[in-house]
PDB file of N, CA and C in Angstrom:
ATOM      1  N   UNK A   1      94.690 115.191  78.457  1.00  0.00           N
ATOM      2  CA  UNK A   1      95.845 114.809  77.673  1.00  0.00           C
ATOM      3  C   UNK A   1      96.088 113.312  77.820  1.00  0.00           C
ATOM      4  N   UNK A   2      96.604 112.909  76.610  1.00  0.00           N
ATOM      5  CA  UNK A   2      96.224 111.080  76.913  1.00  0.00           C
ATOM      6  C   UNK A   2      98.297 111.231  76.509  1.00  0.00           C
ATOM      7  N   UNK A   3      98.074 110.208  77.591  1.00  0.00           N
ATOM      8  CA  UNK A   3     100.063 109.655  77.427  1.00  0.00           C
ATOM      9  C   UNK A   3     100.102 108.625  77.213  1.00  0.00           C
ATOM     10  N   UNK A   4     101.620 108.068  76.716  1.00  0.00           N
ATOM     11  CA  UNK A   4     101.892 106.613  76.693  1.00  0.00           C
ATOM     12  C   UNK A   4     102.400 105.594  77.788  1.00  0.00           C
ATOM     13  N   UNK A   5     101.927 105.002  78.751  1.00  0.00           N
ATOM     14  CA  UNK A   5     102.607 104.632  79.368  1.00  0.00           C
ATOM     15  C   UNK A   5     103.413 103.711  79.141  1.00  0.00           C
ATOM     16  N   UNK A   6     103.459 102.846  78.333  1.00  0.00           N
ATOM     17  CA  UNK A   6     104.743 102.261  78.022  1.00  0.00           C
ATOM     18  C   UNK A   6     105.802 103.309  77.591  1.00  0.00           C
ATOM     19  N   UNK A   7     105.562 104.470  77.258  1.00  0.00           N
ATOM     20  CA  UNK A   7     107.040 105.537  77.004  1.00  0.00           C
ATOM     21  C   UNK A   7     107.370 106.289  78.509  1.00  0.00           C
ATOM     22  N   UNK A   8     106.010 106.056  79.603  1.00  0.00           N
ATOM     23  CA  UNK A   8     106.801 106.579  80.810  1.00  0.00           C
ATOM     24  C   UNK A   8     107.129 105.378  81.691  1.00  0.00           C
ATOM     25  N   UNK A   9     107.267 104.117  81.069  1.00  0.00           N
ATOM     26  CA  UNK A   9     107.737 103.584  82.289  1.00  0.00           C
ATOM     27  C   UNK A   9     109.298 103.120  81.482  1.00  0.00           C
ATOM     28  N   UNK A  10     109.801 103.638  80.466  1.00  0.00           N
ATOM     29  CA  UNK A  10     110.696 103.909  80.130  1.00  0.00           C
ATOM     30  C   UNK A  10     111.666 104.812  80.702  1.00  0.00           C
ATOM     31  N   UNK A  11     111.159 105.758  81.043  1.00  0.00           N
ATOM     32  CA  UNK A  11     111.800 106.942  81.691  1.00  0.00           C
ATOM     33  C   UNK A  11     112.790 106.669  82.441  1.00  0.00           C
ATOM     34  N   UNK A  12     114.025 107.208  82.142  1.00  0.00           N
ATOM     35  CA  UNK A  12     115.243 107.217  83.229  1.00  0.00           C
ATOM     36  C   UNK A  12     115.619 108.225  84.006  1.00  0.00           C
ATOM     37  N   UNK A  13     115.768 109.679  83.283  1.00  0.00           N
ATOM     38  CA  UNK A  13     116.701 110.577  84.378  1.00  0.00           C
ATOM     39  C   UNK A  13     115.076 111.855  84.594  1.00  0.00           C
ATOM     40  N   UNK A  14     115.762 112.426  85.262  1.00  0.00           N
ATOM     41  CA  UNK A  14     115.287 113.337  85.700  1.00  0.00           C
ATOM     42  C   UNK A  14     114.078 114.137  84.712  1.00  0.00           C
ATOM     43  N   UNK A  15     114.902 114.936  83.392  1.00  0.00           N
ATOM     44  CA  UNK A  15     114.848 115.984  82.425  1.00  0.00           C
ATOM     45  C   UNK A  15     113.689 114.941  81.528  1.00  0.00           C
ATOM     46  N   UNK A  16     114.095 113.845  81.495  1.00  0.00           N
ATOM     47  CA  UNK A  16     112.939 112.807  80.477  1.00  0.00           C
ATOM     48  C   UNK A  16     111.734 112.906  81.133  1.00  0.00           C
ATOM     49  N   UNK A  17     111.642 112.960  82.600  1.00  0.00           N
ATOM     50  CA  UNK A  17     109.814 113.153  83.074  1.00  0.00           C
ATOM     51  C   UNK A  17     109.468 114.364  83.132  1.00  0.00           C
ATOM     52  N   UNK A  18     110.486 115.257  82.879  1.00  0.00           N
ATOM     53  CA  UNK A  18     109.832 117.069  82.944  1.00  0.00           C
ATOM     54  C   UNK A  18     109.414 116.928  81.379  1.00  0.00           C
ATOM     55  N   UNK A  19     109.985 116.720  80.593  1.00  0.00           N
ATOM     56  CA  UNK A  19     110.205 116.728  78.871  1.00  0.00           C
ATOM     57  C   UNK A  19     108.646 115.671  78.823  1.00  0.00           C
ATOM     58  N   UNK A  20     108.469 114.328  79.278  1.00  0.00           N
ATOM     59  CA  UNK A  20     107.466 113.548  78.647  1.00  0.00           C
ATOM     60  C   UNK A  20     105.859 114.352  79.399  1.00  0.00           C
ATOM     61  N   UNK A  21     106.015 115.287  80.644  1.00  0.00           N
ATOM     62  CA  UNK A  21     104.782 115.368  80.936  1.00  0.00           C
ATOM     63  C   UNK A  21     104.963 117.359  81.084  1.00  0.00           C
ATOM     64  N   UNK A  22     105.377 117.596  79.800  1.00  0.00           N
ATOM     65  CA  UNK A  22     105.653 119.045  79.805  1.00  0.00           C
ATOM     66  C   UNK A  22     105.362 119.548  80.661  1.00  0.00           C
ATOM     67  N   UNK A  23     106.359 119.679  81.720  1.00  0.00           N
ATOM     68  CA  UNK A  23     106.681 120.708  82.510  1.00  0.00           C
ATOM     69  C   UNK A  23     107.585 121.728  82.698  1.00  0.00           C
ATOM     70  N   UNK A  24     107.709 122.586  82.534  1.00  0.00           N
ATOM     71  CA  UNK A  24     108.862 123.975  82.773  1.00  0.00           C
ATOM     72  C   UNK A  24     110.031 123.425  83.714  1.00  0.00           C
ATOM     73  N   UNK A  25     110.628 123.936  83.510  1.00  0.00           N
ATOM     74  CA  UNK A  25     111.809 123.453  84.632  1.00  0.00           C
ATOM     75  C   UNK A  25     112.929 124.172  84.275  1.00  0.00           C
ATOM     76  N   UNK A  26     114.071 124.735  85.811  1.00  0.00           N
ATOM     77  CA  UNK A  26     115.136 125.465  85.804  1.00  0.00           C
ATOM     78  C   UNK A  26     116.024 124.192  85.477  1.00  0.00           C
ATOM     79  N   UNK A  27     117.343 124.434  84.737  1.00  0.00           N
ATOM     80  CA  UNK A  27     117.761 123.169  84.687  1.00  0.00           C
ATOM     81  C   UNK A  27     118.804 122.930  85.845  1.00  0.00           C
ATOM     82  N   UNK A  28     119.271 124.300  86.249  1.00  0.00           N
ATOM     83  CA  UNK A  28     120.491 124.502  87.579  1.00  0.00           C
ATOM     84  C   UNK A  28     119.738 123.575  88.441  1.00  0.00           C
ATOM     85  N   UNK A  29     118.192 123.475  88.779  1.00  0.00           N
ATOM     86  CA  UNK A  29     117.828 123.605  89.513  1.00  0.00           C
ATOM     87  C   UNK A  29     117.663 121.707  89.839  1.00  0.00           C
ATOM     88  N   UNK A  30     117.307 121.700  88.533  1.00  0.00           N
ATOM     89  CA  UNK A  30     117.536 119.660  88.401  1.00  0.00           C
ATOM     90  C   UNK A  30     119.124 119.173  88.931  1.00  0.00           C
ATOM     91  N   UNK A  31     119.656 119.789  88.358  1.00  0.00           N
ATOM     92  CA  UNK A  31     121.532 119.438  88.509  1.00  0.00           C
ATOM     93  C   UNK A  31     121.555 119.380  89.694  1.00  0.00           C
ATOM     94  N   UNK A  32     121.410 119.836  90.594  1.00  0.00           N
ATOM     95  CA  UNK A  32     121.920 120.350  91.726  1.00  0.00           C
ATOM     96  C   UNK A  32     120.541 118.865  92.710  1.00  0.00           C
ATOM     97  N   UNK A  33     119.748 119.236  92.419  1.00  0.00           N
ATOM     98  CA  UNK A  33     118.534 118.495  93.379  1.00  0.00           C
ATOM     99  C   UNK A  33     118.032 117.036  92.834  1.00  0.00           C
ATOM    100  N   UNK A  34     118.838 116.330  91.565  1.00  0.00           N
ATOM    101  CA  UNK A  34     118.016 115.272  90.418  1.00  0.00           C
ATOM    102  C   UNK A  34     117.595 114.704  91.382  1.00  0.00           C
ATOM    103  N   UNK A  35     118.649 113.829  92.267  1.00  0.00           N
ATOM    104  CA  UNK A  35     118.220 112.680  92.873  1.00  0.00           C
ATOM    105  C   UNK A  35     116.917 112.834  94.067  1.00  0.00           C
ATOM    106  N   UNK A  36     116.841 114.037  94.730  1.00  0.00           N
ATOM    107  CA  UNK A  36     116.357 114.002  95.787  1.00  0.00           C
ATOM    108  C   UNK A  36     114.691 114.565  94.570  1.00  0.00           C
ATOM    109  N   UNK A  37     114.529 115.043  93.687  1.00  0.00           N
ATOM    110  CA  UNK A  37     113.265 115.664  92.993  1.00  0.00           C
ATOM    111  C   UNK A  37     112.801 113.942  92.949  1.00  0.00           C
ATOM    112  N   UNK A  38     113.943 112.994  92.476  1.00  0.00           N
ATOM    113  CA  UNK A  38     113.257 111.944  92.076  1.00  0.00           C
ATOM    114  C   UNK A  38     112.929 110.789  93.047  1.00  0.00           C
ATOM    115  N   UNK A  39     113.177 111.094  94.603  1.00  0.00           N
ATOM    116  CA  UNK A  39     112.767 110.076  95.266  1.00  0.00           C
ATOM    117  C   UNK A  39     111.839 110.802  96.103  1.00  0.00           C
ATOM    118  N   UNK A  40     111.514 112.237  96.273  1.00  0.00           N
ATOM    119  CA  UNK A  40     110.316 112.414  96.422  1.00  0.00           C
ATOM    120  C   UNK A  40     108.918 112.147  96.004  1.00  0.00           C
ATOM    121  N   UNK A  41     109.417 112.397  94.454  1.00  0.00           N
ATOM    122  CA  UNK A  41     108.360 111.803  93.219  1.00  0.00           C
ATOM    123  C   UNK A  41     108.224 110.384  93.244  1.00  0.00           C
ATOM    124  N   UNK A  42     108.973 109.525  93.785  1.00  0.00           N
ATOM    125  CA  UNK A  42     108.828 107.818  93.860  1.00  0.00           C
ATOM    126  C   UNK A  42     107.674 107.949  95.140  1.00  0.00           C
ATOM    127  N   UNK A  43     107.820 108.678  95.875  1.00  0.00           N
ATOM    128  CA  UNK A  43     107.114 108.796  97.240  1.00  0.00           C
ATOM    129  C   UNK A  43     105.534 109.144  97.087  1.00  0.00           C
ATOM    130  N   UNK A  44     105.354 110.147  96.146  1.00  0.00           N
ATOM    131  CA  UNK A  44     104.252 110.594  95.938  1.00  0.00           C
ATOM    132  C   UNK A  44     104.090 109.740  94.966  1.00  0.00           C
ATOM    133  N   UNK A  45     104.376 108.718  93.981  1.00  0.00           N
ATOM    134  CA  UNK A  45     104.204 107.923  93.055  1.00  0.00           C
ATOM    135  C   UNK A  45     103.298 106.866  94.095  1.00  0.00           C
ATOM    136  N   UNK A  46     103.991 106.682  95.139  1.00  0.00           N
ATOM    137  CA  UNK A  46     103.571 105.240  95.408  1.00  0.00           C
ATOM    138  C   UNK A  46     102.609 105.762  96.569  1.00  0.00           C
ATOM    139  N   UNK A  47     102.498 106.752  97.052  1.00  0.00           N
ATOM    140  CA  UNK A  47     101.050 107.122  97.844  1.00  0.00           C
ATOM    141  C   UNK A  47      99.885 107.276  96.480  1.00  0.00           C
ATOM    142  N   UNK A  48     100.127 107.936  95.350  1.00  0.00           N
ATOM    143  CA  UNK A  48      99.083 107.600  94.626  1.00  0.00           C
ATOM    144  C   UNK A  48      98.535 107.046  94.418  1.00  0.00           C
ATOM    145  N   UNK A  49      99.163 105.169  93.983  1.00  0.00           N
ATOM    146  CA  UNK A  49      98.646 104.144  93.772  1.00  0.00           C
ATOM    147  C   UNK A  49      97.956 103.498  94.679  1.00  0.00           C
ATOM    148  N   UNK A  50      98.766 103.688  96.063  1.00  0.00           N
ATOM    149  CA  UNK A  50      97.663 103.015  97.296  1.00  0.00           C
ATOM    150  C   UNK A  50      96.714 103.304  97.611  1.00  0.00           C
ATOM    151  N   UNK A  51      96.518 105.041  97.268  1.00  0.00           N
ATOM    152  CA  UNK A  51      95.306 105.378  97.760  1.00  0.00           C
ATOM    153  C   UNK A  51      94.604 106.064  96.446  1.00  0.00           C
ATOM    154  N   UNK A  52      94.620 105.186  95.611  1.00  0.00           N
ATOM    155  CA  UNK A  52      93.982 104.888  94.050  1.00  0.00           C
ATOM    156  C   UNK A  52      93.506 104.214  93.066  1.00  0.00           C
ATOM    157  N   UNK A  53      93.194 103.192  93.740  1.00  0.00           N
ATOM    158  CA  UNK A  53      93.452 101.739  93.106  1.00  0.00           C
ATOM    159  C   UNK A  53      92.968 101.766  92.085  1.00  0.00           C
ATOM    160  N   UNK A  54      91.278 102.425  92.066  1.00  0.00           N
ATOM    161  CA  UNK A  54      90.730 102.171  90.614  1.00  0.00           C
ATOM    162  C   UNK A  54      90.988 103.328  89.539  1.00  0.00           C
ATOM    163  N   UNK A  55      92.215 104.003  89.472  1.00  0.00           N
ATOM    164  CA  UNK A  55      92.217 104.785  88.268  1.00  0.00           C
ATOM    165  C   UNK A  55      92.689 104.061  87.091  1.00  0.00           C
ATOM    166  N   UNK A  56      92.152 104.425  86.256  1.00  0.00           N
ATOM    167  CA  UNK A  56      93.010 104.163  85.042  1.00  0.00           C
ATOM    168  C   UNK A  56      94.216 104.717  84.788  1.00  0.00           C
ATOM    169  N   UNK A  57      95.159 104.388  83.571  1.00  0.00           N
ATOM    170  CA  UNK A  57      96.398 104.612  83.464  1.00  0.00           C
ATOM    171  C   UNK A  57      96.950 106.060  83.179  1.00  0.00           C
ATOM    172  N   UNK A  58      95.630 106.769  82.347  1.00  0.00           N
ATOM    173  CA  UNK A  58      95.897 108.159  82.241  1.00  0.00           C
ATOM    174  C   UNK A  58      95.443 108.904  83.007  1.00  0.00           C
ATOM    175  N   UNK A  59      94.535 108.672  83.900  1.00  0.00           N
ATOM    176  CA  UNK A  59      94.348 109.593  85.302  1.00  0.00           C
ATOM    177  C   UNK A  59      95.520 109.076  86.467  1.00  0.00           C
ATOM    178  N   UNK A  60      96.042 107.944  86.239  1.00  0.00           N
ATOM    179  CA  UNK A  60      97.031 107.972  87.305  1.00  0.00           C
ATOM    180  C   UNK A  60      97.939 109.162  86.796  1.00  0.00           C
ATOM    181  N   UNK A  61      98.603 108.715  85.484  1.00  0.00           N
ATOM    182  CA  UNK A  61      99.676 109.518  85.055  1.00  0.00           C
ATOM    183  C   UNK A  61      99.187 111.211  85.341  1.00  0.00           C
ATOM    184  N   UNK A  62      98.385 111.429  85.186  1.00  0.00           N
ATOM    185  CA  UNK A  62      97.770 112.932  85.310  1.00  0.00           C
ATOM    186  C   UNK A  62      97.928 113.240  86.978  1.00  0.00           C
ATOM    187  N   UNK A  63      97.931 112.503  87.643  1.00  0.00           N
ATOM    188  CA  UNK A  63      97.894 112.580  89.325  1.00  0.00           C
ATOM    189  C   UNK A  63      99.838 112.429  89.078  1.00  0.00           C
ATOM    190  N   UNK A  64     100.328 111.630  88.615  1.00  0.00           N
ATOM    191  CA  UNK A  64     102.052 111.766  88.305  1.00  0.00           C
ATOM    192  C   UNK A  64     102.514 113.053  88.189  1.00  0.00           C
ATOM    193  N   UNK A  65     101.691 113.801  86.986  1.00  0.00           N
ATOM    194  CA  UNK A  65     102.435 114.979  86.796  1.00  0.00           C
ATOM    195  C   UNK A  65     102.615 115.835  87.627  1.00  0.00           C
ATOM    196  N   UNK A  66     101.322 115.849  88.193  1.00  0.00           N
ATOM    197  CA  UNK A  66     100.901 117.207  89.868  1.00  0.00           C
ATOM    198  C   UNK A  66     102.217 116.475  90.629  1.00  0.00           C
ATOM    199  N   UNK A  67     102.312 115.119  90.346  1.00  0.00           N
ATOM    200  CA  UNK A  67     103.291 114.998  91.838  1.00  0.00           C
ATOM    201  C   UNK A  67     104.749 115.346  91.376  1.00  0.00           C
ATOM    202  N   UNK A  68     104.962 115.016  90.271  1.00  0.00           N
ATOM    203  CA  UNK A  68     106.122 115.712  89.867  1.00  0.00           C
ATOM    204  C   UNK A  68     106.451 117.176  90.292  1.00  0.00           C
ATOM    205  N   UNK A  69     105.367 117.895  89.941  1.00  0.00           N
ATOM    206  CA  UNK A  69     105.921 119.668  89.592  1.00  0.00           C
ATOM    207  C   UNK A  69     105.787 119.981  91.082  1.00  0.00           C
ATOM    208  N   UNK A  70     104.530 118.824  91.790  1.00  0.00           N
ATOM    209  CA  UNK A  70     104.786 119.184  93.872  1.00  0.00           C
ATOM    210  C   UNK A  70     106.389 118.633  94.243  1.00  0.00           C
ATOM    211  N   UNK A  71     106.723 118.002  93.460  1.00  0.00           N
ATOM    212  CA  UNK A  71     108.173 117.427  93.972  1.00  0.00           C
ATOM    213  C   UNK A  71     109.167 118.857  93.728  1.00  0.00           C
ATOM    214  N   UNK A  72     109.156 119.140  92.391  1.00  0.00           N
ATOM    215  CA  UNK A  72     110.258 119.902  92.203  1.00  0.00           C
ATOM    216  C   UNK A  72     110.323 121.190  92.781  1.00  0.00           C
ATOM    217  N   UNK A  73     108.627 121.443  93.255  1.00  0.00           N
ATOM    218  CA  UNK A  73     107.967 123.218  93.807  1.00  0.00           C
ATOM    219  C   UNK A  73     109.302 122.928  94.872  1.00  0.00           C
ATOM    220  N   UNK A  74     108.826 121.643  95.791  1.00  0.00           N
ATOM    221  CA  UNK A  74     109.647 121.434  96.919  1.00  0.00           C
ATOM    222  C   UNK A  74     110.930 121.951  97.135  1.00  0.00           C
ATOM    223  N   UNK A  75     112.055 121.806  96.037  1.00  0.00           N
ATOM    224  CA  UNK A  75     113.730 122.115  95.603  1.00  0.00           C
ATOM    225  C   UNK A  75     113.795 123.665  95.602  1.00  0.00           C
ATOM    226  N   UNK A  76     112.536 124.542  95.183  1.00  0.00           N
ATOM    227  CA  UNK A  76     112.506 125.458  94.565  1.00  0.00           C
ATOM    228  C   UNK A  76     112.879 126.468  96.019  1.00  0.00           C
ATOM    229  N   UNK A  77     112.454 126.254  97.206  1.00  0.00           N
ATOM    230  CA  UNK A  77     112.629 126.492  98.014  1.00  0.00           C
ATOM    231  C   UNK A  77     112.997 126.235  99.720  1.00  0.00           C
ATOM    232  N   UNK A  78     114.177 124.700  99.214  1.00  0.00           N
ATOM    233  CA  UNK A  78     114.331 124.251  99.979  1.00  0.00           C
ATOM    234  C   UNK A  78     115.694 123.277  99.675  1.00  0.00           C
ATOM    235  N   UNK A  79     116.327 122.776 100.589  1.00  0.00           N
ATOM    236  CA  UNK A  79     117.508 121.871 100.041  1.00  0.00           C
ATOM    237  C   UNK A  79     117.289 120.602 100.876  1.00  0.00           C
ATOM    238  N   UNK A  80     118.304 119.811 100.114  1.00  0.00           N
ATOM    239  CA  UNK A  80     118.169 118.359 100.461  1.00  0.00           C
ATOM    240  C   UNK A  80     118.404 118.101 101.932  1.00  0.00           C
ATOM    241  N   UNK A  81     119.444 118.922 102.719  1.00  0.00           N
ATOM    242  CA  UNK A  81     119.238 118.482 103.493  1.00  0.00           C
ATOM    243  C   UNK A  81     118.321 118.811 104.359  1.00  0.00           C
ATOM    244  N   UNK A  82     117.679 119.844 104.604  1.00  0.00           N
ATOM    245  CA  UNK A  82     116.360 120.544 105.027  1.00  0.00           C
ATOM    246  C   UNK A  82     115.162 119.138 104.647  1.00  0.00           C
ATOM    247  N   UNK A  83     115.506 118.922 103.734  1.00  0.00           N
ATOM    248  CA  UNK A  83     114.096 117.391 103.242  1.00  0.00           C
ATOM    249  C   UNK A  83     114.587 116.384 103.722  1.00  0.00           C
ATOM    250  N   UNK A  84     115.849 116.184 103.850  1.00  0.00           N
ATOM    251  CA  UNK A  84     115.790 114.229 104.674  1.00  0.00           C
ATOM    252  C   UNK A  84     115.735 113.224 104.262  1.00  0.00           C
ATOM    253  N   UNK A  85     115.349 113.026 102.909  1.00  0.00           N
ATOM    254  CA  UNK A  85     114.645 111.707 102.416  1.00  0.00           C
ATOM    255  C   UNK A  85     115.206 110.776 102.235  1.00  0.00           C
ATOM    256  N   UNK A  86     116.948 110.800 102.283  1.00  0.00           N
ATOM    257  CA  UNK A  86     117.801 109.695 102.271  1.00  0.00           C
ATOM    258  C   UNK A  86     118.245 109.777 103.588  1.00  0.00           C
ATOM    259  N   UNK A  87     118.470 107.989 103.977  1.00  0.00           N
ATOM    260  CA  UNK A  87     119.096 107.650 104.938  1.00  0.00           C
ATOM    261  C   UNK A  87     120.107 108.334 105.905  1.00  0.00           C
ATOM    262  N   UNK A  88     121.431 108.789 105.243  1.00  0.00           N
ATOM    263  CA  UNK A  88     122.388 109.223 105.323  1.00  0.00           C
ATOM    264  C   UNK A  88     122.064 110.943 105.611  1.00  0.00           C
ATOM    265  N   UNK A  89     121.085 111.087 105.718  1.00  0.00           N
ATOM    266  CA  UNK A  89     120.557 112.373 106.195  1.00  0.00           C
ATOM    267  C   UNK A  89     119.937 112.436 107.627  1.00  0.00           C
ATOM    268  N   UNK A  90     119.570 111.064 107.964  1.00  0.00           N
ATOM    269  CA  UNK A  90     118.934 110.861 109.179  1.00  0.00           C
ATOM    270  C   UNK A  90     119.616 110.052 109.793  1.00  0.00           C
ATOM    271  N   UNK A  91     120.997 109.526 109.900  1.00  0.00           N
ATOM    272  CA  UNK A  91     122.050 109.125 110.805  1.00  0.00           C
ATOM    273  C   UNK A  91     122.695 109.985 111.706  1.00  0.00           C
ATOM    274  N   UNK A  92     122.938 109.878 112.791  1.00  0.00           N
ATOM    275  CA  UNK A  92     123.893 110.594 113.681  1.00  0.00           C
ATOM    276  C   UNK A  92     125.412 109.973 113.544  1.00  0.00           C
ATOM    277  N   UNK A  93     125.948 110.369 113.430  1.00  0.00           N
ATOM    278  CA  UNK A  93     127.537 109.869 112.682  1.00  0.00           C
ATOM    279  C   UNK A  93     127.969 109.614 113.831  1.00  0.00           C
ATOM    280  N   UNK A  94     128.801 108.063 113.959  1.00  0.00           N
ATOM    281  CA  UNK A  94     129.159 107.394 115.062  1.00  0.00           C
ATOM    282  C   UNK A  94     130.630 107.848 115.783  1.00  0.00           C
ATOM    283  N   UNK A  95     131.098 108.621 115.056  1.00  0.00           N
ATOM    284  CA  UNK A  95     132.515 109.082 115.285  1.00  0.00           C
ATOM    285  C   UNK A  95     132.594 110.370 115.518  1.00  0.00           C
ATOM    286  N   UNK A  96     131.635 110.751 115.816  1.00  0.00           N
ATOM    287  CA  UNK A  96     131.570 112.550 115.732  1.00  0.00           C
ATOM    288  C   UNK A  96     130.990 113.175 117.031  1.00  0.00           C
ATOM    289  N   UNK A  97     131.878 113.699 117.981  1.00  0.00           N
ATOM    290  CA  UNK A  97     130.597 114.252 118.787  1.00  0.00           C
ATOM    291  C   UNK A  97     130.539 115.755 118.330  1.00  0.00           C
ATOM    292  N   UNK A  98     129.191 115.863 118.228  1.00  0.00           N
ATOM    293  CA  UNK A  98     128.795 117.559 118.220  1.00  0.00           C
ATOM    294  C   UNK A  98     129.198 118.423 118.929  1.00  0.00           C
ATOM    295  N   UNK A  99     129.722 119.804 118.553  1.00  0.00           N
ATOM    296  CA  UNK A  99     129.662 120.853 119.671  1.00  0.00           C
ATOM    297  C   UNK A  99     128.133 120.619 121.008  1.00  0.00           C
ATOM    298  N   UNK A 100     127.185 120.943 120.430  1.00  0.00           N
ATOM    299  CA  UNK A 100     125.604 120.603 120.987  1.00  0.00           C
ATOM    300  C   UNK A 100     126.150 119.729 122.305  1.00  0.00           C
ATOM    301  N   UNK A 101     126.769 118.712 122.083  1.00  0.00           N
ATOM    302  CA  UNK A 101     126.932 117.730 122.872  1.00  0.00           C
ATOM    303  C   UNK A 101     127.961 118.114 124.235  1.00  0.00           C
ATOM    304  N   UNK A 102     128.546 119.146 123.773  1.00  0.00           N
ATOM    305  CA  UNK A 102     129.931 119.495 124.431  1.00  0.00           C
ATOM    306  C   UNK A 102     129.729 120.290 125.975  1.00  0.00           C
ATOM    307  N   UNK A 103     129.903 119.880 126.592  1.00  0.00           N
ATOM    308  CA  UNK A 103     129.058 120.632 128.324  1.00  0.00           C
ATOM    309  C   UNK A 103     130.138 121.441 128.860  1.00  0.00           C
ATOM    310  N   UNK A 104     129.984 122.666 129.368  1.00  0.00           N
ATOM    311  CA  UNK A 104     130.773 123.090 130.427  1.00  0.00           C
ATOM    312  C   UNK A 104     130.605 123.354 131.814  1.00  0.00           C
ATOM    313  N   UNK A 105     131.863 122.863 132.608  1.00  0.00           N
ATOM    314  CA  UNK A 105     131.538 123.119 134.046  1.00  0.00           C
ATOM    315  C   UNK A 105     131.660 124.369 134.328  1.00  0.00           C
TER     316      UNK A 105
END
């Protein structure tokens, strides 16, 4: 399948890269997970390229799509915070002590 890449580096939300590289998709399932489907997919975007250098533009994009639908498999059975991938997921909150933390004599 040959794509345009000037129409995917257009791409903004979520539903536009399921829609430009036809893929199926729950839509509850985008709502709920957009941001985290799409910085996984930045993740697997940019391991592609490093360890790809000489593809062309439509075998990259074709290696895009797999990483897309591996991004979203991910949501399908799992939640954001179980994945981590933002910061604010991997802070220990400075004002908080945990029960965990709490000792008895």
């Amino acid at each position: 399948m040959k794509w345009d890449v000037d129409r995917f580096n257009s791409l903004v939300n979520t539903e536009e890269y399921f829609e430009f590289f036809r893929l199926p998709y729950d839509a509850r399932i985008v709502q709920v997970n957009r941001l985290h489907i799409l910085k996984l997919f930045s993740q697997y975007i940019r391991e592609i390229d490093a360890n790809n250098p000489d593809l062309n533009q439509t075998e990259k994009l074709s290696l895009y799509r797999q990483a897309l639908e591996r991004a979203y498999e991910v949501f399908l059975n799992s939640t954001p915070l179980e994945q981590k991938l933002f910061k604010v997921f991997n802070e220990k909150p400075k004002n908080i002590v945990m029960l965990t933390e709490i000792t008895t004599n």
